[in-house]
Protein backbone atom coordinates (compact mmCIF):
# COMPACT_ATOMS: atom_id res chain seq x y z
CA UNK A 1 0.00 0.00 0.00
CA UNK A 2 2.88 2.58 0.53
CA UNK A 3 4.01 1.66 -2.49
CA UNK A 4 0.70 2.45 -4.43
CA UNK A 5 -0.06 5.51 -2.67
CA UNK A 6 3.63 6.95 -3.67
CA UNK A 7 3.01 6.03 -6.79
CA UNK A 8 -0.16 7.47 -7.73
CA UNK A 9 -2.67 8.48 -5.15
CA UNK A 10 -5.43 10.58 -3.84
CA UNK A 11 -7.42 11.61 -0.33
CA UNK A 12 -11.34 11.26 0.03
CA UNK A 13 -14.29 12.06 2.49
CA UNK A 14 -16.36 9.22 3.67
CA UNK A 15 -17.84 10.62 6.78
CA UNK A 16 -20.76 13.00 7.36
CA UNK A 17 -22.24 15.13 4.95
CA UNK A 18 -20.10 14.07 2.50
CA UNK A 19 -21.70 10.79 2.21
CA UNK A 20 -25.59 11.96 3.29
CA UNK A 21 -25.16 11.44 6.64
CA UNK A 22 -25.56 14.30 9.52
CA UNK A 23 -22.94 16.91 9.48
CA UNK A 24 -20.04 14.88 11.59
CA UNK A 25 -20.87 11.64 12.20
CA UNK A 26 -18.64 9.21 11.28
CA UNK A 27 -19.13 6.94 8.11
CA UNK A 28 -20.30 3.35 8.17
CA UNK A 29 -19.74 0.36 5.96
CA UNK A 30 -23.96 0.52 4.47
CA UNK A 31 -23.14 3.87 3.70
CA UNK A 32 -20.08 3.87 2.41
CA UNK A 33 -21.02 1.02 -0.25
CA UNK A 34 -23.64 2.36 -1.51
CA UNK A 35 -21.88 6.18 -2.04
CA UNK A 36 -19.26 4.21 -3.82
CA UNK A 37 -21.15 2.38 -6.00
CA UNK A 38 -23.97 5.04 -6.70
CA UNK A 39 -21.24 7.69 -8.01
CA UNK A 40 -23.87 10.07 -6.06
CA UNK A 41 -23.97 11.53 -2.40
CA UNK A 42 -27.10 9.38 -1.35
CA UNK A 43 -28.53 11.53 1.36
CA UNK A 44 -29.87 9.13 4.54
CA UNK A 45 -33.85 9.93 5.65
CA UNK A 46 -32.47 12.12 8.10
CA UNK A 47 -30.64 14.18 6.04
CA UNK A 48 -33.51 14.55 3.89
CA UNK A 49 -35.49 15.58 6.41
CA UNK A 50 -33.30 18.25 7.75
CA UNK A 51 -31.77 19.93 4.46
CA UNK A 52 -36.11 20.23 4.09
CA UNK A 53 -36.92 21.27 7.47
CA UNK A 54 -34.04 24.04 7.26
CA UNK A 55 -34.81 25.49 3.83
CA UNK A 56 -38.61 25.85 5.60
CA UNK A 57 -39.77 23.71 2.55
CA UNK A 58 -42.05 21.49 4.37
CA UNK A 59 -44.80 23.10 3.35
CA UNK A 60 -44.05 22.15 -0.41
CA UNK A 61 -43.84 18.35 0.38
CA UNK A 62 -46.76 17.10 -1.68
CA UNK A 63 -47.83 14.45 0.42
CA UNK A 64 -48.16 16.91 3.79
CA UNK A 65 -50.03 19.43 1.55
CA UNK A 66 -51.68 16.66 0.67
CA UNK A 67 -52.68 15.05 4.15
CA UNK A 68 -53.12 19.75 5.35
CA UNK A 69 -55.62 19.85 2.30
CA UNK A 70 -57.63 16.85 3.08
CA UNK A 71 -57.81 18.13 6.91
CA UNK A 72 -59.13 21.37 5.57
CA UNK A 73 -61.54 19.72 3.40
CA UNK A 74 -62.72 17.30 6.46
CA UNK A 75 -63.05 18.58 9.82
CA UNK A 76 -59.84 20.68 9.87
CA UNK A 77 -58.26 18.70 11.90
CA UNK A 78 -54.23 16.88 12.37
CA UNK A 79 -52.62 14.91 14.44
CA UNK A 80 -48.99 14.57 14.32
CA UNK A 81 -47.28 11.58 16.31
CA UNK A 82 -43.81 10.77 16.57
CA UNK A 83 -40.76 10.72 19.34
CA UNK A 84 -39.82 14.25 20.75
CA UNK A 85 -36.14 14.83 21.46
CA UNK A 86 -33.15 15.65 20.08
CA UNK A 87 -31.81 11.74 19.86
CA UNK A 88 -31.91 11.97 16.12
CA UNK A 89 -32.28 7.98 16.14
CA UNK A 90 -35.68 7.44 15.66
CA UNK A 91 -36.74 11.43 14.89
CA UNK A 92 -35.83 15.52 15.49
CA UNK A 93 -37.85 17.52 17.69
CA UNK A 94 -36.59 19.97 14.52
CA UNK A 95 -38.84 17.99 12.27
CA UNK A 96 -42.25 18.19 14.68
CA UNK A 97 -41.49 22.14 14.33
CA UNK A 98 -41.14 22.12 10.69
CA UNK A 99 -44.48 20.21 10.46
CA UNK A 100 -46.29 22.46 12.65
CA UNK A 101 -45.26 25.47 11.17
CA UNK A 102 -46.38 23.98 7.76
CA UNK A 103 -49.83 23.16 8.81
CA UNK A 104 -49.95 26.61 9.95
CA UNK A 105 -48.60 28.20 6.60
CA UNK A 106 -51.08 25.68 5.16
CA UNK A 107 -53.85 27.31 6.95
CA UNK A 108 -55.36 23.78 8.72
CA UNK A 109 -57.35 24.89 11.41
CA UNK A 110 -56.68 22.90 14.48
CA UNK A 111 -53.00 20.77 14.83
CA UNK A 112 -52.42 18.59 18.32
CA UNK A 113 -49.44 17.28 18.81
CA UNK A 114 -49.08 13.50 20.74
CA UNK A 115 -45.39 13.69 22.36
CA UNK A 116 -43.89 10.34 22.73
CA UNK A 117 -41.54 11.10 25.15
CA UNK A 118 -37.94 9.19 24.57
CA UNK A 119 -35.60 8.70 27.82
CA UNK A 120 -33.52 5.73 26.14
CA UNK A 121 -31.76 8.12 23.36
CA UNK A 122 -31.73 10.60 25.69
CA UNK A 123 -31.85 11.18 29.40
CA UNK A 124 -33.99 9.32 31.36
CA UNK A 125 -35.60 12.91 32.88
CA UNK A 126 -35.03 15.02 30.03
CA UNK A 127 -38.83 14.92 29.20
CA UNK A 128 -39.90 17.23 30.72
CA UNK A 129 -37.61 19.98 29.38
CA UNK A 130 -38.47 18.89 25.40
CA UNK A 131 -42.11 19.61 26.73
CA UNK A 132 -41.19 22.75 28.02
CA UNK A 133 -39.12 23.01 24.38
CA UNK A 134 -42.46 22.18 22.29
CA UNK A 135 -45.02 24.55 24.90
CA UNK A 136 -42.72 27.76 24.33
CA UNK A 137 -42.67 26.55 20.63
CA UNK A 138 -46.46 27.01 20.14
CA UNK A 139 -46.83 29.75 21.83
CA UNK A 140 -44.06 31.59 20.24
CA UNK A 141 -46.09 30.55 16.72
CA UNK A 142 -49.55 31.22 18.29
CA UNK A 143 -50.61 27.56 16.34
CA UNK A 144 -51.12 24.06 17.81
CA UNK A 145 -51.93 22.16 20.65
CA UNK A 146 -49.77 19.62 23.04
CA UNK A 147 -52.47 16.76 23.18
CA UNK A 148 -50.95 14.32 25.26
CA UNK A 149 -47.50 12.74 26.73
CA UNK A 150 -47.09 9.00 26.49
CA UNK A 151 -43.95 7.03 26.92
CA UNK A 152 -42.26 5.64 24.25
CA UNK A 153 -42.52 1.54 25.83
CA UNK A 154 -46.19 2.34 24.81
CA UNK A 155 -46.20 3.95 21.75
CA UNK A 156 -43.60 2.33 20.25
CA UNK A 157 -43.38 -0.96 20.85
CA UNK A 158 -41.68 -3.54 17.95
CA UNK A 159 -41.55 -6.70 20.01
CA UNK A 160 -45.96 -7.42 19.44
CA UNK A 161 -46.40 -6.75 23.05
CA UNK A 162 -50.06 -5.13 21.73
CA UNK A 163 -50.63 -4.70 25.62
CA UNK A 164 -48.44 -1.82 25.61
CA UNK A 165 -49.86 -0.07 22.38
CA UNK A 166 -53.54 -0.58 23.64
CA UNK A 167 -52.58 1.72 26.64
CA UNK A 168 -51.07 3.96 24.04
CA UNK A 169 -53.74 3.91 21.60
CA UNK A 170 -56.71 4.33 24.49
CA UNK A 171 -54.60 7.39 25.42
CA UNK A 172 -54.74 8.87 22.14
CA UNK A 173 -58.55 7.80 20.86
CA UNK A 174 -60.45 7.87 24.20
CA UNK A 175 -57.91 9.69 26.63
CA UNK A 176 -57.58 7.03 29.34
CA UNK A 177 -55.21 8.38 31.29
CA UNK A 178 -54.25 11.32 34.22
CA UNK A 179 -56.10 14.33 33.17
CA UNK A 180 -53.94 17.30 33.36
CA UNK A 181 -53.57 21.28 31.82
CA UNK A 182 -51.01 22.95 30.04
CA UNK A 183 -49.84 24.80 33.00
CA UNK A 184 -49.94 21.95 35.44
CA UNK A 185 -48.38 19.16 32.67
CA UNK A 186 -44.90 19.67 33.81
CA UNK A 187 -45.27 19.09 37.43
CA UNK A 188 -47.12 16.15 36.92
CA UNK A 189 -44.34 15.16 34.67
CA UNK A 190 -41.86 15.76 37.26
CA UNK A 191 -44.33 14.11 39.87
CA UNK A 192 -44.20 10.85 37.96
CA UNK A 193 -40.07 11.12 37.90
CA UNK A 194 -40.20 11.00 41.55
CA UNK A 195 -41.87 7.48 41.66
CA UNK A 196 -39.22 6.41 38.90
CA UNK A 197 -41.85 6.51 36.34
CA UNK A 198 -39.15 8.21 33.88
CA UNK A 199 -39.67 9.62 30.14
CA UNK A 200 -39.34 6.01 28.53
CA UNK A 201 -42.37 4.75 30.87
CA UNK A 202 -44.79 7.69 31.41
CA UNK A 203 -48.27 6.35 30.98
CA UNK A 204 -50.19 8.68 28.77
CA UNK A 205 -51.10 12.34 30.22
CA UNK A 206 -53.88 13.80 28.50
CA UNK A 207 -53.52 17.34 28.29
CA UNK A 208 -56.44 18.30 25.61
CA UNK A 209 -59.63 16.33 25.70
CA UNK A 210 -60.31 18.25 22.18
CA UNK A 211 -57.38 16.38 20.77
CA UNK A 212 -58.56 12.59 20.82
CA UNK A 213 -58.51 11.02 17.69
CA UNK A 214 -61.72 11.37 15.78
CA UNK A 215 -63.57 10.43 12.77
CA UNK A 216 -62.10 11.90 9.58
CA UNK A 217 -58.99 13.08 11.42
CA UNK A 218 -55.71 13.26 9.67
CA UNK A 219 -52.82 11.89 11.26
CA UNK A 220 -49.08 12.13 10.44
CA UNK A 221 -46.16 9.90 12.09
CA UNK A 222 -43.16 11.84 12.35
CA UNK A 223 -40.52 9.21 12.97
CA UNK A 224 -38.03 8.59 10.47
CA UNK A 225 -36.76 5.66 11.81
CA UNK A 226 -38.82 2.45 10.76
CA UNK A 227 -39.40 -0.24 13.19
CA UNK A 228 -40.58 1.35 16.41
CA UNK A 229 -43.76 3.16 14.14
CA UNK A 230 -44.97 -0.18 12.67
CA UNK A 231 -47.44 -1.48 15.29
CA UNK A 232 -48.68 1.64 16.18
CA UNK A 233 -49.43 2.93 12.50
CA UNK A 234 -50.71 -0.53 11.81
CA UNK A 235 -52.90 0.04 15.14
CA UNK A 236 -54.81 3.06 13.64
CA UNK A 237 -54.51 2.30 9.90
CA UNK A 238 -55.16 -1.39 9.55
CA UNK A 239 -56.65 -3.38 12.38
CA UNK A 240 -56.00 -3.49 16.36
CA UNK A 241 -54.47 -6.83 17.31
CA UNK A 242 -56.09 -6.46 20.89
CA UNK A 243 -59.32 -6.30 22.56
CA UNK A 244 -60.77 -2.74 23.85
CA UNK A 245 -64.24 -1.00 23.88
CA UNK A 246 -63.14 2.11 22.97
CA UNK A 247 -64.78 2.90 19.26
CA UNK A 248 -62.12 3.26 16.50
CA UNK A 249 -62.40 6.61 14.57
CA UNK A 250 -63.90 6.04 10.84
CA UNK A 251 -62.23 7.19 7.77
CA UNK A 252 -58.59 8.38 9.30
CA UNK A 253 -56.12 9.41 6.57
CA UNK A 254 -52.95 9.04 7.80
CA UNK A 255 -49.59 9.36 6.33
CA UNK A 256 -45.86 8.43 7.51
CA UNK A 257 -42.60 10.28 7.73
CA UNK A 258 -40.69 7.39 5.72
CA UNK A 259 -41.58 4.22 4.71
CA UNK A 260 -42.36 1.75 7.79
CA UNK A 261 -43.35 -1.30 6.08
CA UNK A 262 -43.26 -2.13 2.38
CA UNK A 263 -46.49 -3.89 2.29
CA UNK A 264 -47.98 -0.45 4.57
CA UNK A 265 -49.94 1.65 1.23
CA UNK A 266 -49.94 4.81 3.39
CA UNK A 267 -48.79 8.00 1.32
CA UNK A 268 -44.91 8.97 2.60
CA UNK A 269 -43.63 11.95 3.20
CA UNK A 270 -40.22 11.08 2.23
CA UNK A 271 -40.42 7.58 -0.03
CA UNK A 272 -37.34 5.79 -0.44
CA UNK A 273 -34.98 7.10 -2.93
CA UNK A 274 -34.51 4.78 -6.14
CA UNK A 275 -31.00 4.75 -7.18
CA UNK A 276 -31.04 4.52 -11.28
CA UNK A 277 -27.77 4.11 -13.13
CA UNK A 278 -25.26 2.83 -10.14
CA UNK A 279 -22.25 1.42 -11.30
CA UNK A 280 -23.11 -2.02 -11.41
CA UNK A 281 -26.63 -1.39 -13.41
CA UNK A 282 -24.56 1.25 -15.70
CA UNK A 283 -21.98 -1.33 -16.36
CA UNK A 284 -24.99 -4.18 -17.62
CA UNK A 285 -26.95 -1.81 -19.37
CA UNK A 286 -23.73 -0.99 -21.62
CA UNK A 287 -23.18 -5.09 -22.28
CA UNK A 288 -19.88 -5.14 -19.68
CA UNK A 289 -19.77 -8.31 -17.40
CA UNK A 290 -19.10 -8.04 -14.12
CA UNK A 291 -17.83 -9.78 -10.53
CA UNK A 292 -18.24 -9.29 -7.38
CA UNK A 293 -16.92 -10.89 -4.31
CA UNK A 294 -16.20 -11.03 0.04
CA UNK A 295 -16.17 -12.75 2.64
CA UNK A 296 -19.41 -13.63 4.48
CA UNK A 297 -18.90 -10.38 6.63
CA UNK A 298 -18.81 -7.90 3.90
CA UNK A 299 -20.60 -9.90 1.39
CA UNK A 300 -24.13 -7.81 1.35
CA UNK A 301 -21.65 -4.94 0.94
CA UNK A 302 -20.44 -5.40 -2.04
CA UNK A 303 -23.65 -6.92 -3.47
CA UNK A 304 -26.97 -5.05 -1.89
CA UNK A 305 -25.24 -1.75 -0.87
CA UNK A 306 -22.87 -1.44 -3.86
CA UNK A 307 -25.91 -1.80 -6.34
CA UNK A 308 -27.84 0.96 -4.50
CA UNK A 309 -30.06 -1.36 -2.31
CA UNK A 310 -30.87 -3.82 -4.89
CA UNK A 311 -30.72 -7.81 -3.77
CA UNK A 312 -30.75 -9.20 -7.14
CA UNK A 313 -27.68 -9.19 -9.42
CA UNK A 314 -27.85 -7.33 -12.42
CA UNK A 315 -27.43 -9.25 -16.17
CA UNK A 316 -24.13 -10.71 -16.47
CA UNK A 317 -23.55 -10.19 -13.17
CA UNK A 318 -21.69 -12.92 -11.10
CA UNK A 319 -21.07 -12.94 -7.59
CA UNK A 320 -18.80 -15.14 -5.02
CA UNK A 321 -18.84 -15.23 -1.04
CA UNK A 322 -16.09 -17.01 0.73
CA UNK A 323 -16.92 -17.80 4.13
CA UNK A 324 -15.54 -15.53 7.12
CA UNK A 325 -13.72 -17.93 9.86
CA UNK A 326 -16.02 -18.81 12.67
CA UNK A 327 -13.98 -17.39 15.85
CA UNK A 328 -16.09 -15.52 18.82
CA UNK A 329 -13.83 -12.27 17.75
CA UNK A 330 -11.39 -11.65 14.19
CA UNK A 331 -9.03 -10.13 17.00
CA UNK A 332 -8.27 -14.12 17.15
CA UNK A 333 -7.79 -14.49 13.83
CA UNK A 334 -6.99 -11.54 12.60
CA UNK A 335 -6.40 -12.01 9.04
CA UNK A 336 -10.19 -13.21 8.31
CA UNK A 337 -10.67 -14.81 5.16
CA UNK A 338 -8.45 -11.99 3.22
CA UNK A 339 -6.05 -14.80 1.26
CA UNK A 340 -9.00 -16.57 -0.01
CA UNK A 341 -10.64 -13.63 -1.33
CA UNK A 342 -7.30 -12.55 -2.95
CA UNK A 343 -6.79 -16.02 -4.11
CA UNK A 344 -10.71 -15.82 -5.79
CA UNK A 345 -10.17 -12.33 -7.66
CA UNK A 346 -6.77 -13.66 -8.44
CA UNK A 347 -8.17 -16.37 -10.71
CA UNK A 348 -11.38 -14.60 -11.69
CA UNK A 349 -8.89 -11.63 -13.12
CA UNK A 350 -6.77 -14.32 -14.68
CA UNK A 351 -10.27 -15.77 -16.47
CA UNK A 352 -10.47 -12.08 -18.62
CA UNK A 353 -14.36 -13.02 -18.60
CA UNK A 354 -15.10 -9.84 -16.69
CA UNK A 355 -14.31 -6.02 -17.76
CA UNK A 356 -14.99 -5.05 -14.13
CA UNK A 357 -14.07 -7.13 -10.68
CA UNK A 358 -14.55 -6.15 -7.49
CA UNK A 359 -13.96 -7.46 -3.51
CA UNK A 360 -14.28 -6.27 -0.14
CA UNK A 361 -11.11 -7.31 2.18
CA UNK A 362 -12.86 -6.92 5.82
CA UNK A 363 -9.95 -7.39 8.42
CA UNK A 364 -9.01 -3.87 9.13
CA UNK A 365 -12.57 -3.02 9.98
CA UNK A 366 -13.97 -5.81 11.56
CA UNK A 367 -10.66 -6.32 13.35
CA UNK A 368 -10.29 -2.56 14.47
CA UNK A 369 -14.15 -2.65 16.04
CA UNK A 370 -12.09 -5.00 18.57
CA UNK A 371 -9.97 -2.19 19.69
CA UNK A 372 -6.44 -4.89 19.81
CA UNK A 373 -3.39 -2.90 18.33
CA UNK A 374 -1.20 -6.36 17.91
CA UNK A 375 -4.61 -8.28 15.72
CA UNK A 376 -5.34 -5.14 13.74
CA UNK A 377 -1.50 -4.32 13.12
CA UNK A 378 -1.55 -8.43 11.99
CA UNK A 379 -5.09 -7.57 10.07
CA UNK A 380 -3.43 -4.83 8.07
CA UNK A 381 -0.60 -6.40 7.06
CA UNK A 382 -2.77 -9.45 5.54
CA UNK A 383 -4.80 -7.12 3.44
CA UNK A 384 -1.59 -5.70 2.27
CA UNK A 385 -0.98 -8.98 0.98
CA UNK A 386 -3.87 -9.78 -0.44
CA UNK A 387 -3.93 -6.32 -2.40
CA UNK A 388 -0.45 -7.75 -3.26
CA UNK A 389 -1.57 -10.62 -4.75
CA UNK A 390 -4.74 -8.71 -6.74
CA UNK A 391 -2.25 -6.28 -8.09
CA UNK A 392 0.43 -9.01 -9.54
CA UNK A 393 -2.66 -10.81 -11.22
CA UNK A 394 -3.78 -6.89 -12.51
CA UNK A 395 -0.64 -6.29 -13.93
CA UNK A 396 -0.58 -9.28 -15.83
CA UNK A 397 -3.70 -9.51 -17.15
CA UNK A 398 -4.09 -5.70 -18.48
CA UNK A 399 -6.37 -4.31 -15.49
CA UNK A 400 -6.10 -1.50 -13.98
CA UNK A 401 -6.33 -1.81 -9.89
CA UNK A 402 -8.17 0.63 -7.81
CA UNK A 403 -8.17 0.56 -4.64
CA UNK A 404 -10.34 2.88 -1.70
CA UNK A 405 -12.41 2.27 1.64
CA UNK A 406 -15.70 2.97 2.65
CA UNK A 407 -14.46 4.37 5.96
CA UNK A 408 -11.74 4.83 8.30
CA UNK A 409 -11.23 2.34 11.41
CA UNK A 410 -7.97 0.92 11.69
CA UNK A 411 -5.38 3.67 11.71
CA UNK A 412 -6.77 4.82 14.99
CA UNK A 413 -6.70 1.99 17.94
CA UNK A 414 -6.21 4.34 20.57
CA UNK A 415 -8.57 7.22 21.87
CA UNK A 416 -6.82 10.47 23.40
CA UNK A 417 -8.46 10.69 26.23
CA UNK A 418 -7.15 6.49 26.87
CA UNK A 419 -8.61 3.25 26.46
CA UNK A 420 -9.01 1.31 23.40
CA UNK A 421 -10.90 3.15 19.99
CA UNK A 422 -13.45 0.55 18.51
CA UNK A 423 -15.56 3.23 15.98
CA UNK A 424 -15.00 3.91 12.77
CA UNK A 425 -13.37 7.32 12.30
CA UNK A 426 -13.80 10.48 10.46
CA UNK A 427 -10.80 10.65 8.63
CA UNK A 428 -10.29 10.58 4.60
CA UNK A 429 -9.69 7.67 2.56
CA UNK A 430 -7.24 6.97 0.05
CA UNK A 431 -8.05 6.20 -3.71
CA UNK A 432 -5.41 4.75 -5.77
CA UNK A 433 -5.28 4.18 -9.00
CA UNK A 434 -2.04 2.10 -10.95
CA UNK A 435 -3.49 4.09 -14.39
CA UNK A 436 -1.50 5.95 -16.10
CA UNK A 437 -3.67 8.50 -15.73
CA UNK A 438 -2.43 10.27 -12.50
CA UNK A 439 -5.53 11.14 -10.06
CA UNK A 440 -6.29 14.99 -9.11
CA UNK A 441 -6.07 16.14 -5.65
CA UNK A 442 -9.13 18.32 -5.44
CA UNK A 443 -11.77 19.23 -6.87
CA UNK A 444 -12.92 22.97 -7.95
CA UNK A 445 -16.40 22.73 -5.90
CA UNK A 446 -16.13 20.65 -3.29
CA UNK A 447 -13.98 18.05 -1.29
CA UNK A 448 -13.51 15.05 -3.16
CA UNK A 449 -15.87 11.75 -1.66
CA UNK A 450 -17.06 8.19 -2.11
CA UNK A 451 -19.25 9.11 -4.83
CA UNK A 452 -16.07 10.46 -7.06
CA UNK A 453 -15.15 6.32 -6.83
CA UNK A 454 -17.64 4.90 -9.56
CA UNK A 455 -17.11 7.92 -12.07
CA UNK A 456 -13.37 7.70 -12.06
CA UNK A 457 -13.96 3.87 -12.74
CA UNK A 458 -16.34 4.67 -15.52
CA UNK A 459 -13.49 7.03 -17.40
CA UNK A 460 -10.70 4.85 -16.64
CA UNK A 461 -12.75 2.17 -18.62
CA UNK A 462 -13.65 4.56 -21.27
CA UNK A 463 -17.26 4.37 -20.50
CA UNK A 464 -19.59 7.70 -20.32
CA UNK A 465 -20.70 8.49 -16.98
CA UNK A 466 -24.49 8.52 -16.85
CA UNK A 467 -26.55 11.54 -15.67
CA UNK A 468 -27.43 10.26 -12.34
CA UNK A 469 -23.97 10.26 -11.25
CA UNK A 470 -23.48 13.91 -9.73
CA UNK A 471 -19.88 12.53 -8.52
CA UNK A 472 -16.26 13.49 -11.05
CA UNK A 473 -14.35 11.76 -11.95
CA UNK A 474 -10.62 11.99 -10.12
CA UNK A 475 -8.64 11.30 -13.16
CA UNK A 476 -6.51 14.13 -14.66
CA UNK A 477 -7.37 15.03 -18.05
C-alpha cells in the first residue's frame, strides 16, 4: 500500500455530509457502499429531512399538503405523532417544528401534537424539558396544541407486546389516562419522575380532551426511523391486534414520515430514494460483465449496498462469497478470510471473462471494532498482501487496480483521552489508482468523496458516466 499511494494516489471524504449522513458523524460500511457504487452523495432519511426542514420547505412536500388539504376539506383537523427529542435515532424535535409550522402556513385549522416522550436516546428525565421546548414553541407561533404525553414503551413498541400499544392507543382515541392542563403538565411530569416513572415509561397524560382522535382526522407519524412506528401505525390504519371497547375513529387518513413497512400503502412523506444508473446497473446496461466478491462479513456490501439497495444481481452479473472464519472475535484471527478472497479475484482476473471485478477485504474493519493494536496491526498487514496478490494478477492480465475504503477504522486503535478506539473514524480515505492516468487532488467545488469512486472507474474504462452520477471523476485530463 505505501508503495501504491507513492506512486499514484489521492485523499477522500467518507464521513458526514459528505456521504448523506448528519454533518459529523462518522461513516459506516452501508453507507459507504452504496456512495461508492452510486457515483452520487445518497442523502440518509435524516438528512432529507433536515436539508427540508431548514430550507422551511415542508410546506411544499406534496404528500403533507396533501394530508393539510384533506384536513381542511374534512373537519380541519391533524394529528402529528412521533418521538420528541433531540436523539436523532428514531426522529428531530426539529422535524415536529417544521411540520407544525407547515400546517400553519397551510392554513389547517386545528394541529395537536401526541409527544412520545424518549428517555432511552436521551436522558432518562429530560422529558420534561423537550415539553417545556415544544409549549414555548407554540406559543411563540400562536398555532397548535400539546395533546398528550405517552412514553415511548407504549407507543412504540416492535416486540408485538399489543398490551403496551392498547394503553397507548386508548390514550390517544379515548384519553384514558391522568387528566392534566397545560400549566400543570410539567409538574405532573416531574411528579411521575419522583416514583421512577421516567420519560421512557410515562403512561399517557392527556392534556387536551379536544385532541382525541376522531372520525375523519388526519394523522401524520413523524418518525423517520422504521421499526418502532410499525405497530402503532398498523394500530390506527389497519386493524387493532387487541381487545378494547373504545370505538375506532372512521375514515382516518394518515400518512408516515418514511416508509415503515413495504407492504404499509400509506402515502410517505419522504419515499425511499430509487438509485437509477449505479455502477453495477450502468456497467450491464452498456453489455460489460461483471464480478463481485467477500467474505461472508462484507458480502451484502459489495452486493446489496454497492448496487444501491438492490438484492438481485444485475445481467451478467456474477457474484462469489467465501466464508468468514467462525472465531467468537477476528481479533483471534486476525487475518479473516483476506487470502482466499485474494486467491478468488486472483483467478477470476486471470479468467479475462469480466471487464470489471470487485472485492471487499474486511480485516481492518472488523478487526479494528475490537480495539487490539497487535490483531489489527496483523489484520493490516494481511490485506496488504492480499492487495499484493490482486495487483500481480492486474498487472498481468491488463487491469487496472483501484483501490479505496468505505471508511476509516484501523489507523486509529487508541482514543486520546485512553482506552481502546473501537468506531469507525472520520478521517479521509485513500483512492489509488495504478493508471496511467495520474488522479487529481481536489476538486474545484467541493472536497472530493465516495461518490467520485464509480465515475473515475467509468473514465478509466472509457465508459460515459451517466446523468445520475453527480460525482467526477478523479482522473486528470
Amino acid at each position: 500500500m505505501d508503495r501504491l499511494i507513492a506512486a499514484n494516489s489521492t485523499k477522500i471524504e467518507a464521513h458526514g455530509l459528505h456521504v448523506g449522513l448528519p454533518e459529523g458523524l462518522m461513516g459506516n460500511s452501508e453507507v459507504g457502499h452504496l456512495n461508492i457504487g452510486a457515483g452520487r452523495v445518497v442523502y440518509q432519511d435524516i438528512v432529507r429531512i433536515n436539508m427540508t426542514v431548514d430550507n422551511n420547505k415542508v410546506a411544499e412536500n406534496k404528500t403533507y399538503k396533501a394530508a393539510c388539504e384533506h384536513a381542511i376539506s374534512k373537519n380541519g383537523r391533524i394529528h402529528l405523532i412521533g418521538l420528541v427529542s433531540d436523539g436523532g435515532v428514531h426522529s428531530h424535535i426539529k422535524h415536529l417544528y417544521g411540520l407544525i409550522k407547515a400546517a400553519k402556513q397551510l392554513k389547517v385549522p386545528h394541529c395537536y401534537i401526541h409527544f412520545l416522550s424518549d428517555g432511552r436516546d436521551t436522558s432518562p428525565t429530560s422529558g420534561v424539558g423537550f415539553v417545556n421546548d415544544v409549549l414555548q414553541f407554540l406559543k411563540q407561533n400562536s398555532y397548535g396544541t400539546l395533546a398528550s404525553v405517552i412514553g415511548r414503551y407504549y407507543a412504540m413498541d416492535r416486540d408485538k407486546r399489543w398490551e403496551r400499544n392498547k394503553i397507548a392507543y386508548e390514550g390517544l382515541v379515548a384519553g384514558v389516562g391522568e387528566k392534566t392542563t397545560v400549566d400543570k403538565l410539567t409538574d405532573v411530569i416531574k411528579a411521575r419522575y419522583t416514583k421512577d416513572e421516567t420519560d421512557e415509561f410515562l403512561k399517557p397524560i392527556i392534556v387536551s380532551e379536544e385532541g382525541r382522535i376522531k372520525d375523519d382526522d388526519v394523522i401524520t407519524f413523524f418518525d423517520f426511523r422504521a421499526d418502532r412506528m410499525r405497530q402503532i401505525v398498523e394500530t390506527f390504519g389497519i386493524q387493532r391486534n387487541f381487545e378494547t371497547e373504545v370505538h375506532h375513529p372512521k375514515n382516518l387518513y394518515i400518512c408516515c414520515m418514511t416508509q415503515y413497512k413495504k407492504e404499509f400503502t400509506f402515502p410517505l412523506l419522504f419515499p425511499p430514494e430509487s438509485h437509477k444508473n449505479v455502477l453495477a446497473e450502468w456497467l450491464s446496461s452498456n453489455g460489460f460483465s461483471q464480478f463481485h466478491c467477500a467474505e461472508t462479513e462484507k458480502y451484502a456490501h459489495v452486493t446489496f449496498f454497492f448496487n444501491g439497495g438492490r438484492e438481485a444481481a444485475f445481467a451478467n452479473e456474477d457474484r462469489f462469497m467465501v466464508p468468514s472464519p467462525k472465531v467468537p472475535t477476528y481479533d483471534l484471527q486476525p487475518p479473516m478470510s483476506s487470502a482466499l478472497v485474494a486467491d478468488k479475484m486472483k483467478e477470476t482476473i486471470g479468467l479475462k471473462k469480466y471487464p470489471f471485478v470487485m472485492c471487499n477485504f474486511a480485516p481492518p474493519d472488523m478487526v479494528g471494532h475490537t480495539g487490539i493494536f497487535d490483531a489489527a496491526v496483523q489484520a493490516c498487514e494481511a490485506t496488504d498482501n492480499a492487495i499484493g496478490i490482486v495487483e500481480k494478477a492486474c498487472n498481468e492480465n491488463g487491469y487496472i487496480l483501484m483501490v479505496t475504503a468505505d471508511h476509516g477504522n484501523a489507523e486509529k486503535m487508541y482514543d486520546p483521552v485512553g482506552g481502546k478506539h473501537t468506531a469507525h473514524t472520520c478521517n479521509p480515505v485513500p483512492l489509488i489508482s495504478t493508471g496511467k492516468q495520474k488522479l487529481k487532488k481536489t476538486l474545484s467545488d467541493r472536497a472530493p468523496a465516495l461518490c467520485d469512486v464509480a465515475p473515475t472507474v467509468l473514465q478509466a474504462m472509457g465508459l460515459p458516466i451517466p446523468p445520475e452520477m453527480t460525482g467526477s471523476s478523479m482522473l486528470e485530463a
